[in-house]
Protein backbone atom coordinates (compact mmCIF):
# COMPACT_ATOMS: atom_id res chain seq x y z
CA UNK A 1 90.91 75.30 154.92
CA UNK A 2 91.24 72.35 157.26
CA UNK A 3 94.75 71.10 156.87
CA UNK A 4 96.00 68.38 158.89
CA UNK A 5 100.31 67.34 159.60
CA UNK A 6 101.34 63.83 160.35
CA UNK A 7 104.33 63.16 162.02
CA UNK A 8 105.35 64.05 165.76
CA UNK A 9 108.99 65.67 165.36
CA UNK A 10 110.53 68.77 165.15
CA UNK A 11 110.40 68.25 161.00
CA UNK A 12 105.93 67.90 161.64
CA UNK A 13 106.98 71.30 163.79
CA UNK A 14 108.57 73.35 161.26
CA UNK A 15 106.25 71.84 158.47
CA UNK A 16 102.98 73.09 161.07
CA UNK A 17 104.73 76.16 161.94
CA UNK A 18 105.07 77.49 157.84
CA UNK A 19 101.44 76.11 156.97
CA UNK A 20 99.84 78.00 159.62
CA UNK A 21 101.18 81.60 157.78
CA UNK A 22 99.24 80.87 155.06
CA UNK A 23 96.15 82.80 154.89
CA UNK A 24 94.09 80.16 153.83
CA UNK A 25 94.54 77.53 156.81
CA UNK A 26 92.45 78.56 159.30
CA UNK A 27 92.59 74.99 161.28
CA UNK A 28 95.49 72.30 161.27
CA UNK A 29 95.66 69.24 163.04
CA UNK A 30 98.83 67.41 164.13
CA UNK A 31 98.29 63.63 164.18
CA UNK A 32 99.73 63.06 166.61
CA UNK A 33 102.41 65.80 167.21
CA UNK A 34 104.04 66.68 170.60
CA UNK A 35 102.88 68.75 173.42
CA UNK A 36 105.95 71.33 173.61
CA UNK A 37 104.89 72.29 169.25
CA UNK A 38 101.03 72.55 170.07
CA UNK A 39 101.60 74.60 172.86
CA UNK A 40 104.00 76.68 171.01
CA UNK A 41 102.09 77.07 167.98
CA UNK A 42 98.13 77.47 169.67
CA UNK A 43 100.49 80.71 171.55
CA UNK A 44 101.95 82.43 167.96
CA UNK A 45 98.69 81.56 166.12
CA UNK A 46 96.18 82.84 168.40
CA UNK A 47 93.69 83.29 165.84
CA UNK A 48 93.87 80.11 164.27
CA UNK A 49 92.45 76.39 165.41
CA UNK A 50 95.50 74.15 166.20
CA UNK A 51 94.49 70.54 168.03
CA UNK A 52 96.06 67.38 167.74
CA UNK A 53 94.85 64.20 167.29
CA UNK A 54 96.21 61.46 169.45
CA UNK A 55 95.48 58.35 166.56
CA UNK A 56 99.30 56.30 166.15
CA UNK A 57 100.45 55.96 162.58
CA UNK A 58 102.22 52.61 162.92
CA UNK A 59 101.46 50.18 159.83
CA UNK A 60 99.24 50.33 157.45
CA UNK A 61 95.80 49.10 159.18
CA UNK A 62 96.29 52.16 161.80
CA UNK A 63 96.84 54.47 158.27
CA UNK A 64 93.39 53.14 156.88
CA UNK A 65 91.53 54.10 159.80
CA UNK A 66 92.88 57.35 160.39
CA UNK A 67 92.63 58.23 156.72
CA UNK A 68 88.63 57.07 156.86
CA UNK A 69 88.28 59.12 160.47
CA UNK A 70 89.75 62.12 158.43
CA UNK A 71 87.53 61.70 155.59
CA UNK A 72 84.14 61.71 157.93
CA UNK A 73 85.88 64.86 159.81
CA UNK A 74 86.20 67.24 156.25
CA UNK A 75 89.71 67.81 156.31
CA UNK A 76 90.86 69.34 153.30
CA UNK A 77 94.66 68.62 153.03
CA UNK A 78 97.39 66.42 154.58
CA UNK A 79 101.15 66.77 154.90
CA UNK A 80 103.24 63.65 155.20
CA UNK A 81 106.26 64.27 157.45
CA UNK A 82 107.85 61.26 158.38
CA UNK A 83 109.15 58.11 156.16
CA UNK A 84 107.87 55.28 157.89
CA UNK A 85 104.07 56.54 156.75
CA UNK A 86 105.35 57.36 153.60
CA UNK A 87 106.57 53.22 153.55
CA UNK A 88 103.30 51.87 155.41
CA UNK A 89 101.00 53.31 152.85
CA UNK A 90 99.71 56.54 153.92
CA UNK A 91 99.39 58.71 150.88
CA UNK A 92 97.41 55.10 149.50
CA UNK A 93 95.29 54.86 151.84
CA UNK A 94 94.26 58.66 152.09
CA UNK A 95 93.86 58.60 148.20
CA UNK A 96 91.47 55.81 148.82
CA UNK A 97 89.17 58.01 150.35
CA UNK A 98 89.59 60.57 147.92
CA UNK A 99 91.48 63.38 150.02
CA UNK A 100 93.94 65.60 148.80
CA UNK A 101 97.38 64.50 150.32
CA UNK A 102 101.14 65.57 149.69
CA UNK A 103 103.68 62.84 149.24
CA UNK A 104 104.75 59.89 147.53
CA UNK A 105 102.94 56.95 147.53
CA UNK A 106 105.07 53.93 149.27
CA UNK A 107 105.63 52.31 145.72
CA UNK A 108 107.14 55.72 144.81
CA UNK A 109 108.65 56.03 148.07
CA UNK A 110 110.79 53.20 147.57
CA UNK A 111 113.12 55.91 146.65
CA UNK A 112 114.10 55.77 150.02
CA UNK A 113 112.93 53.00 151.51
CA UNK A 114 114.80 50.76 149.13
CA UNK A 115 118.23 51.44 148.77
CA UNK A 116 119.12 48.74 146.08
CA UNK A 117 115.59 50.33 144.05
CA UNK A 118 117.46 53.71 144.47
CA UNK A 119 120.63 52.73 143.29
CA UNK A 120 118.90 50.85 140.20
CA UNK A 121 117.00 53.86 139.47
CA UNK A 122 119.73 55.86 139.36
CA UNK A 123 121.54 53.00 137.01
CA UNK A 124 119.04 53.03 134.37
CA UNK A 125 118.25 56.91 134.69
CA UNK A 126 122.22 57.05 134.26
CA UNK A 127 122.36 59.39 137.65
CA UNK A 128 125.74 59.94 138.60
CA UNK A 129 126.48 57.76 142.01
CA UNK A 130 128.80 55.85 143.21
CA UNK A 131 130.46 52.59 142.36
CA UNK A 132 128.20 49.90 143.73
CA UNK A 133 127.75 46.15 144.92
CA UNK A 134 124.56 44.18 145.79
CA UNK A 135 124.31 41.82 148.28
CA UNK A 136 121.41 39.92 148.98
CA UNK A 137 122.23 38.13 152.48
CA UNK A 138 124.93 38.46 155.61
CA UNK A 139 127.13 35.38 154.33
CA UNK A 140 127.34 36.96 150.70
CA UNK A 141 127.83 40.21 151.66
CA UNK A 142 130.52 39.35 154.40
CA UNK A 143 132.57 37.34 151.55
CA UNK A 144 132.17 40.50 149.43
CA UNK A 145 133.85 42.87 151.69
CA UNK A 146 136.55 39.86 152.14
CA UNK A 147 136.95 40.63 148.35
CA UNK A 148 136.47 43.92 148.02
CA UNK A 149 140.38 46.44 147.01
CA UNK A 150 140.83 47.95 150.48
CA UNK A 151 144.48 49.27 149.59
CA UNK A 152 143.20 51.32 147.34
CA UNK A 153 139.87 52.36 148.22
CA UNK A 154 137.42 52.35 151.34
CA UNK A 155 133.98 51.35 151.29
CA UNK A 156 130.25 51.87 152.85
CA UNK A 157 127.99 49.51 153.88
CA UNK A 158 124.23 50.67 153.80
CA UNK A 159 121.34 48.50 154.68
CA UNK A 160 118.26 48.19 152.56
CA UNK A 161 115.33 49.84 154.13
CA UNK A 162 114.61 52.32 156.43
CA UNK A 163 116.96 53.12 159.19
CA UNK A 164 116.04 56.17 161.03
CA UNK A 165 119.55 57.98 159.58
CA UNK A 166 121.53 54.89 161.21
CA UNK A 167 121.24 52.12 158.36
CA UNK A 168 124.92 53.43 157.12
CA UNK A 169 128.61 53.18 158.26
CA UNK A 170 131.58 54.48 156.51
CA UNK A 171 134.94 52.01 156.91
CA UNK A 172 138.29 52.24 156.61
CA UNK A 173 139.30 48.54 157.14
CA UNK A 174 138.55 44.65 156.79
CA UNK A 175 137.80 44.58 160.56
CA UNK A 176 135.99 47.63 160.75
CA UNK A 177 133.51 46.52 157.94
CA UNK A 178 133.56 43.09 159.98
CA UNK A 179 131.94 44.91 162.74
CA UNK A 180 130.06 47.67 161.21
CA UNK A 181 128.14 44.47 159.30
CA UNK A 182 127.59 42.55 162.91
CA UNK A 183 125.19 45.93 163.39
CA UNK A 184 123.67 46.40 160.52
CA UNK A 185 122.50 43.05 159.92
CA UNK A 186 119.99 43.72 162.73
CA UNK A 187 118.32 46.33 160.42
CA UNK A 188 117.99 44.39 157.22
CA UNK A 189 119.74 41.41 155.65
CA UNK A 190 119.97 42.74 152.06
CA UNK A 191 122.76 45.45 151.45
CA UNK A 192 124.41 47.78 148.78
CA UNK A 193 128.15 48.40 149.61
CA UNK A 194 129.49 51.08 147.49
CA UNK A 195 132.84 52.96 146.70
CA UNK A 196 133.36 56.01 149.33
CA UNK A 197 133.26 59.31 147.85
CA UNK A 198 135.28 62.79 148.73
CA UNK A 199 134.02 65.82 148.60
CA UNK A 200 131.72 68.40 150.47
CA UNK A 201 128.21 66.64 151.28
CA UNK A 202 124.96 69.08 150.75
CA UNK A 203 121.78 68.30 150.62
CA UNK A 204 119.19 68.98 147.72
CA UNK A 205 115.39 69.23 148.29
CA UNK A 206 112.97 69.85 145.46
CA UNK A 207 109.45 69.97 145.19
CA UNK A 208 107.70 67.53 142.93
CA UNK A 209 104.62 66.77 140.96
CA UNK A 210 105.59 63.67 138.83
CA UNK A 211 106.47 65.30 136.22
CA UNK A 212 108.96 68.29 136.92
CA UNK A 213 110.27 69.74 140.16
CA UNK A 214 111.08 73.00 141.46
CA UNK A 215 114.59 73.14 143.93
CA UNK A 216 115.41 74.67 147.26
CA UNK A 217 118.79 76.18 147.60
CA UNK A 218 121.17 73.84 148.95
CA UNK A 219 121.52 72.81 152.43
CA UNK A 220 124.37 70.87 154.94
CA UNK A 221 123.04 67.80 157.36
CA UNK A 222 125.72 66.73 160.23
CA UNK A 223 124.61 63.35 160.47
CA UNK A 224 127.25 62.26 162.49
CA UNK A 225 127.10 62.38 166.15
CA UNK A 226 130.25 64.76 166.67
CA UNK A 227 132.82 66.09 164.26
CA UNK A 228 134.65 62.87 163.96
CA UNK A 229 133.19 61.01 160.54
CA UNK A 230 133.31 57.90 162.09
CA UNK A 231 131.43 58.75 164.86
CA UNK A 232 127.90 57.01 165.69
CA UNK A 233 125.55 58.16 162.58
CA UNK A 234 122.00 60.15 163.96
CA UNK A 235 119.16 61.32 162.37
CA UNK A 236 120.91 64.72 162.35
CA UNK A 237 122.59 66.65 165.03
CA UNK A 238 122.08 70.10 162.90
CA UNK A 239 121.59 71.84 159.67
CA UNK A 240 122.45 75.11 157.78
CA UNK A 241 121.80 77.03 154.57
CA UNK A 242 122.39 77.86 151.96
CA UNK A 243 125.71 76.33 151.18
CA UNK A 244 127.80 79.11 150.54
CA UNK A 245 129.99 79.08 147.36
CA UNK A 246 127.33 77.42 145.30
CA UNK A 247 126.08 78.94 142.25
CA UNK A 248 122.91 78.84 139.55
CA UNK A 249 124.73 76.74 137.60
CA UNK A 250 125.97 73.87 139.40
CA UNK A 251 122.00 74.48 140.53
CA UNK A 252 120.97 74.14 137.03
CA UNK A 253 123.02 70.81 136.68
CA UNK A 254 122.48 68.94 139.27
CA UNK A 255 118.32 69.49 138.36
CA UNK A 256 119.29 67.90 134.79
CA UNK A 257 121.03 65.40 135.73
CA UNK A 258 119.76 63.54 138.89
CA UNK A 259 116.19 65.39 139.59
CA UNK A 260 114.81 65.33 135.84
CA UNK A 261 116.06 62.11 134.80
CA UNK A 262 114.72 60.50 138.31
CA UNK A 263 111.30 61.97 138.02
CA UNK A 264 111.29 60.64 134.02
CA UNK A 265 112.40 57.12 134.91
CA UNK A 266 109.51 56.85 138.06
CA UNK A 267 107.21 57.97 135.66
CA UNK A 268 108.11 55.71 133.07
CA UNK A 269 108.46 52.49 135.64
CA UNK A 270 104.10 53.72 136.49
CA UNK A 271 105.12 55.11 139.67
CA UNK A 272 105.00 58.77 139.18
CA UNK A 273 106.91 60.55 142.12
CA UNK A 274 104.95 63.64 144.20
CA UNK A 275 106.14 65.30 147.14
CA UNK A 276 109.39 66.21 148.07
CA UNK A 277 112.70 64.77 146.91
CA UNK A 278 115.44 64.98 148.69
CA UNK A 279 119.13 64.07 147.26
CA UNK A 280 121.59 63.44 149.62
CA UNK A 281 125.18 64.59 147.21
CA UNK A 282 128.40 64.65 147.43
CA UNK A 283 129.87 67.81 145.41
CA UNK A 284 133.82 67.67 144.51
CA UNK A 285 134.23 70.90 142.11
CA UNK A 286 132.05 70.80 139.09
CA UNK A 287 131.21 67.43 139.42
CA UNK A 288 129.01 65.40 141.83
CA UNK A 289 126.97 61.37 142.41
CA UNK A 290 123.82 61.13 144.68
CA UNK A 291 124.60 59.29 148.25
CA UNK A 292 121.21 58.88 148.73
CA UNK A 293 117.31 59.73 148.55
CA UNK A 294 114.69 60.57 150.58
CA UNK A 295 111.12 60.65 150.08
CA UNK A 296 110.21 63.53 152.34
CA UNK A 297 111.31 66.38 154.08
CA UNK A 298 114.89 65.58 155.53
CA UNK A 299 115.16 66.31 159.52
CA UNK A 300 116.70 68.93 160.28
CA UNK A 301 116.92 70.62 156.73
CA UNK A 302 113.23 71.31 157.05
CA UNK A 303 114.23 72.85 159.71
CA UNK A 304 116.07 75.92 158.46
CA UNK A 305 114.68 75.39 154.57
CA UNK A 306 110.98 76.26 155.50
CA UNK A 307 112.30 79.07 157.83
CA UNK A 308 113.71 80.84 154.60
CA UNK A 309 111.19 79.91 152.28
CA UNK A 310 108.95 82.86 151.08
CA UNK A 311 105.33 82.62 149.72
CA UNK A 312 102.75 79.73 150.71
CA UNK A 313 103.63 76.32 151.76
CA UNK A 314 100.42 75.18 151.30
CA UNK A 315 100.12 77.04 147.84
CA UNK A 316 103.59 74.45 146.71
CA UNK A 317 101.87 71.01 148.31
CA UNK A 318 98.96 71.75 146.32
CA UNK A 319 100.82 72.20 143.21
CA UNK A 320 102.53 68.84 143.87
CA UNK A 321 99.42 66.61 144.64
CA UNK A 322 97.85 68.29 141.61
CA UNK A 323 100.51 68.24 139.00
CA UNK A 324 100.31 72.22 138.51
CA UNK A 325 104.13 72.88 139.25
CA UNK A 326 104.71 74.33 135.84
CA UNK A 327 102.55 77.16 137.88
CA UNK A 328 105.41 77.99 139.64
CA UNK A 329 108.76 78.68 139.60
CA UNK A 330 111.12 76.11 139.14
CA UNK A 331 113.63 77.84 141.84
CA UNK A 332 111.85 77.97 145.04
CA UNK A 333 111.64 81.26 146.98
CA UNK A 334 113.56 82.17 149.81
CA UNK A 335 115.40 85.32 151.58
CA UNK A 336 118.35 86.23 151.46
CA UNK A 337 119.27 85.92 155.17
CA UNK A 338 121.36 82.33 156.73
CA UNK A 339 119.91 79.63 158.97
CA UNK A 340 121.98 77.48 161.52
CA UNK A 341 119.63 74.89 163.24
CA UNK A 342 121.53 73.04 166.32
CA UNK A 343 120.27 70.12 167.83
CA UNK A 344 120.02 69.36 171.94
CA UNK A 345 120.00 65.28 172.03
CA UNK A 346 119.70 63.03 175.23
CA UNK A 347 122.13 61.29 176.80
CA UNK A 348 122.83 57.92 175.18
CA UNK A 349 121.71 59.07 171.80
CA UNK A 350 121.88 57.60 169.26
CA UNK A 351 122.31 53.99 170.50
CA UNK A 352 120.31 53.92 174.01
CA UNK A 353 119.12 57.71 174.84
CA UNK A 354 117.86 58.30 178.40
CA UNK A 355 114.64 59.85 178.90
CA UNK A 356 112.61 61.95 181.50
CA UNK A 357 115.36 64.30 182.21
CA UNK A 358 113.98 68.04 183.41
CA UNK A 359 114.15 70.86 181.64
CA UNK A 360 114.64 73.85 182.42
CA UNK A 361 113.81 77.51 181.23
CA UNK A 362 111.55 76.00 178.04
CA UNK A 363 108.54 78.66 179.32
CA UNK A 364 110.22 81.24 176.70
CA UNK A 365 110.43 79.44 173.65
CA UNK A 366 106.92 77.85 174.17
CA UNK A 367 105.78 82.02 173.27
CA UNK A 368 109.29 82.55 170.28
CA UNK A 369 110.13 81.27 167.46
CA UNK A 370 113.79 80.20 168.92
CA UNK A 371 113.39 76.80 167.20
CA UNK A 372 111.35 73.40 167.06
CA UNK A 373 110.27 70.30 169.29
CA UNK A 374 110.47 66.64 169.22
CA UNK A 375 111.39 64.69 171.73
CA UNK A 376 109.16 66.48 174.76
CA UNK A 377 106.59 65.69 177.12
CA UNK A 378 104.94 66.64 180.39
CA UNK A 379 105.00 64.46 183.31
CA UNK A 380 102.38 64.39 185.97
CA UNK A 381 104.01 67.29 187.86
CA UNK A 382 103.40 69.20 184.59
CA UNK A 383 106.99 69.73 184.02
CA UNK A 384 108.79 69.49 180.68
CA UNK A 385 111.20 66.61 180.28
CA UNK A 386 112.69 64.73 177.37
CA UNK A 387 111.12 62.13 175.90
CA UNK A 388 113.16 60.90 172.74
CA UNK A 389 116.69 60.79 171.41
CA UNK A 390 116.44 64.18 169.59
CA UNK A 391 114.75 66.59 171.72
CA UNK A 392 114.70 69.99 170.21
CA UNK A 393 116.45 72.40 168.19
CA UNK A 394 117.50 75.91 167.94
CA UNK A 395 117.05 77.94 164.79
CA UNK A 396 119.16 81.01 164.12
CA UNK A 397 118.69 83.36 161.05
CA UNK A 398 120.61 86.46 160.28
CA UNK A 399 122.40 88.24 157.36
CA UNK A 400 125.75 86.48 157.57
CA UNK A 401 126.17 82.09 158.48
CA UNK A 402 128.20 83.64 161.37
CA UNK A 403 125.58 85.51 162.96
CA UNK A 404 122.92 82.97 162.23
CA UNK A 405 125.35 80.46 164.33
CA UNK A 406 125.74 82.88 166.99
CA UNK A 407 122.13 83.13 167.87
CA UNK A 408 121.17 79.54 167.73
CA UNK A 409 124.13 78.45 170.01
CA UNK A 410 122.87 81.20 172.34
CA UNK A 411 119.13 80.46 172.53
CA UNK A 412 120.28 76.91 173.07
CA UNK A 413 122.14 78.11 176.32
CA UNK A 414 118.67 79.31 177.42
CA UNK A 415 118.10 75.76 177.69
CA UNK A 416 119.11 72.52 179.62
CA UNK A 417 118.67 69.06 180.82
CA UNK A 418 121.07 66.69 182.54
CA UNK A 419 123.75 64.71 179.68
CA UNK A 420 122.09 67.78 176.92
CA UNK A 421 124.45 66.56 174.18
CA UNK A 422 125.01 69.29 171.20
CA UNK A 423 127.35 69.33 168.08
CA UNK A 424 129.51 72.38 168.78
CA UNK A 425 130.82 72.93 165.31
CA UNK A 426 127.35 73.11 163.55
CA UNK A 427 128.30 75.95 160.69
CA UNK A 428 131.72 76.35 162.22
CA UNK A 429 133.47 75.86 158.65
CA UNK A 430 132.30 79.33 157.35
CA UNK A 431 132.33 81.22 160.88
């Protein structure tokens, strides 16, 4: 088969990377990737096609045309990997042409690209979440958080639509929502502010076809850029799983009561969900309420998810696109060892990262499977330097969280560029 991966992160990596085991892909195309993952993967899969294709995938009339270029070229299957396709239409317009594709369509993707859809959804699917407000401009919502009970309780401001991980700030005060508000307002001028939650965040990822789902084991996302909560939010300075301390049951649960009753109330509303769901919870004993969804892969928990994963990725999209989940199991797959995925971010990030730094000693992970690329590119000297905000990761697996942590910190030391900036306490809790 002919399989082709949009996106260009280190998610699209990790996604390429686990499609290419499969026995069936003999050819995959990254639309329009990075250099450092093509190289990396045309050296492990030496007996397999892997090209890229250079098309951009920005709004919906660039979609159309790369969906009608991929008809006339026979792929067989697509992968969706990042949201903003998912919003501009992608899995439509591919559909349109009649090709297979995994993901949601953007009216079911509103999931995530909507956050006052996702918090009505949950509403009428009675989903446990927090205690919310709507606010449907900067005046109103500024005279809400005037309003809001601040002695007792502190609250979070999230901007409707999509955000790139930074459309959220946790505050602790009148003046700190004040200012949190000045910044958001620049991504959107609708907002939900909603009662903070404690607890232990992890993240949930399930496969879906529209009309059941089948769950990974749960996973942890750092969003923020260093251990401090109210640090800058990112798109995700590291990952591990599984969350240790988590049994079958609380599994079991949180399936019946936010991934079941989700997928039944998208169905009902004519916009069946496909592809992967991803709920964003915060767990406090037995009990738990969804933060947030996502309509995709999250980045990095694709990152050490896929990594553990046993059996055929492609096998599991298929399933999805074609409503034949009840094939499979409804617990997905995976080993029993850990993964710790740490992220190596420019200088700057996530406000104002600085670019075209060097860097050095890349030549042996281009050959390993040390980790994934994303923010990479070759200048006309042919050396690698950075090229984004999040620039690469390191994967560790082992038997134990500590010794997964252990190896990715010190692959990552194989590595550097000037300002390198790296969470140091990435699966630090359970070392």
């Amino acid at each position: 088969m002919q399989v082709m991966v949009l996106g260009s992160g280190a998610r699209e990596h990790a996604i390429a990377w686990k499609l290419l085991q499969s026995p069936r892909v003999q050819s995959l195309i990254l639309v329009p990737g990075n250099a450092a993952a093509l190289a990396q993967l045309q050296t492990q899969f030496v007996d397999k096609k892997v090209s890229a294709w250079s098309e951009s995938l920005k709004g919906n009339e660039a979609l159309v045309k790369l969906a009608e270029k991929t008809k006339k070229s026979g792929i067989d299957f697509i992968v969706v990997g990042p949201d903003n396709a998912l919003a501009d239409g992608a899995v439509d317009a591919f559909q349109k042409q009649g090709l297979k594709i995994f993901g949601p369509t953007s009216a079911a993707a509103q999931l995530e690209t909507s956050k006052l859809f996702a918090k009505r959804i949950m509403r009428e699917a009675r989903v446990p979440t927090a205690e919310f407000y709507e606010a449907s401009s900067y005046d109103a919502t500024r005279k809400l958080l005037k309003d809001l009970n601040w002695a007792k309780k502190q609250w979070v401001i999230k901007a409707d639509g999509l955000a790139l991980g930074k459309g959220v700030e946790i505050c602790e005060t009148p003046a700190h929502a004040a200012k949190a508000l000045e910044r958001l307002q620049k991504i959107s001028s609708r907002f939900v502010i909603e009662e903070r939650l404690s607890g232990e965040e992890s993240s949930w990822l399930a496969f879906c076809d529209g009309e059941t789902c089948s769950l990974f084991p749960p996973a942890r996302d750092y969003k923020t850029l260093t251990a401090d909560p109210l640090s800058p939010n990112t798109g995700g300075m590291g990952s591990m799983a599984p969350l240790p301390g988590v049994d079958s049951s609380l599994a079991k649960k949180i399936r019946e009561k936010v991934f079941v009753p989700t997928l039944r109330e998208m169905k009902k509303r004519g916009t069946p969900y496909k592809g992967i769901l991803y709920a964003g919870l915060m767990v406090k004993g037995d009990e738990f309420w969804v933060l947030e969804f996502n309509a995709r892969f999250g980045d990095p928990e694709a990152q050490v998810l896929l990594p553990l994963m046993e059996g055929d990725l492609l096998q599991w999209c298929e399933a999805c696109a074609e409503t034949k989940l009840y094939e499979l199991p409804r617990e997905v797959p995976c080993s029993s060892q850990k993964a710790v995925y740490v992220v190596a971010a420019a200088p700057g990030y996530p406000e104002s990262p600085k670019t075209s730094a060097p860097i050095q000693n890349i030549e042996k992970w281009l050959s390993s499977s040390h980790g994934f690329f994303a923010g990479i590119e070759k200048n006309s000297d042919g050396q690698w330097q950075t090229s984004g905000g999040r620039v690469l990761g390191s994967l560790g697996l082992g038997e134990s969280l500590s010794e997964a942590r252990r190896k990715a910190f010190a692959q990552l030391k194989e590595i550097s560029f000037e300002g390198m900036q790296v969470r140091e306490d990435v699966g630090a809790p359970w070392d």
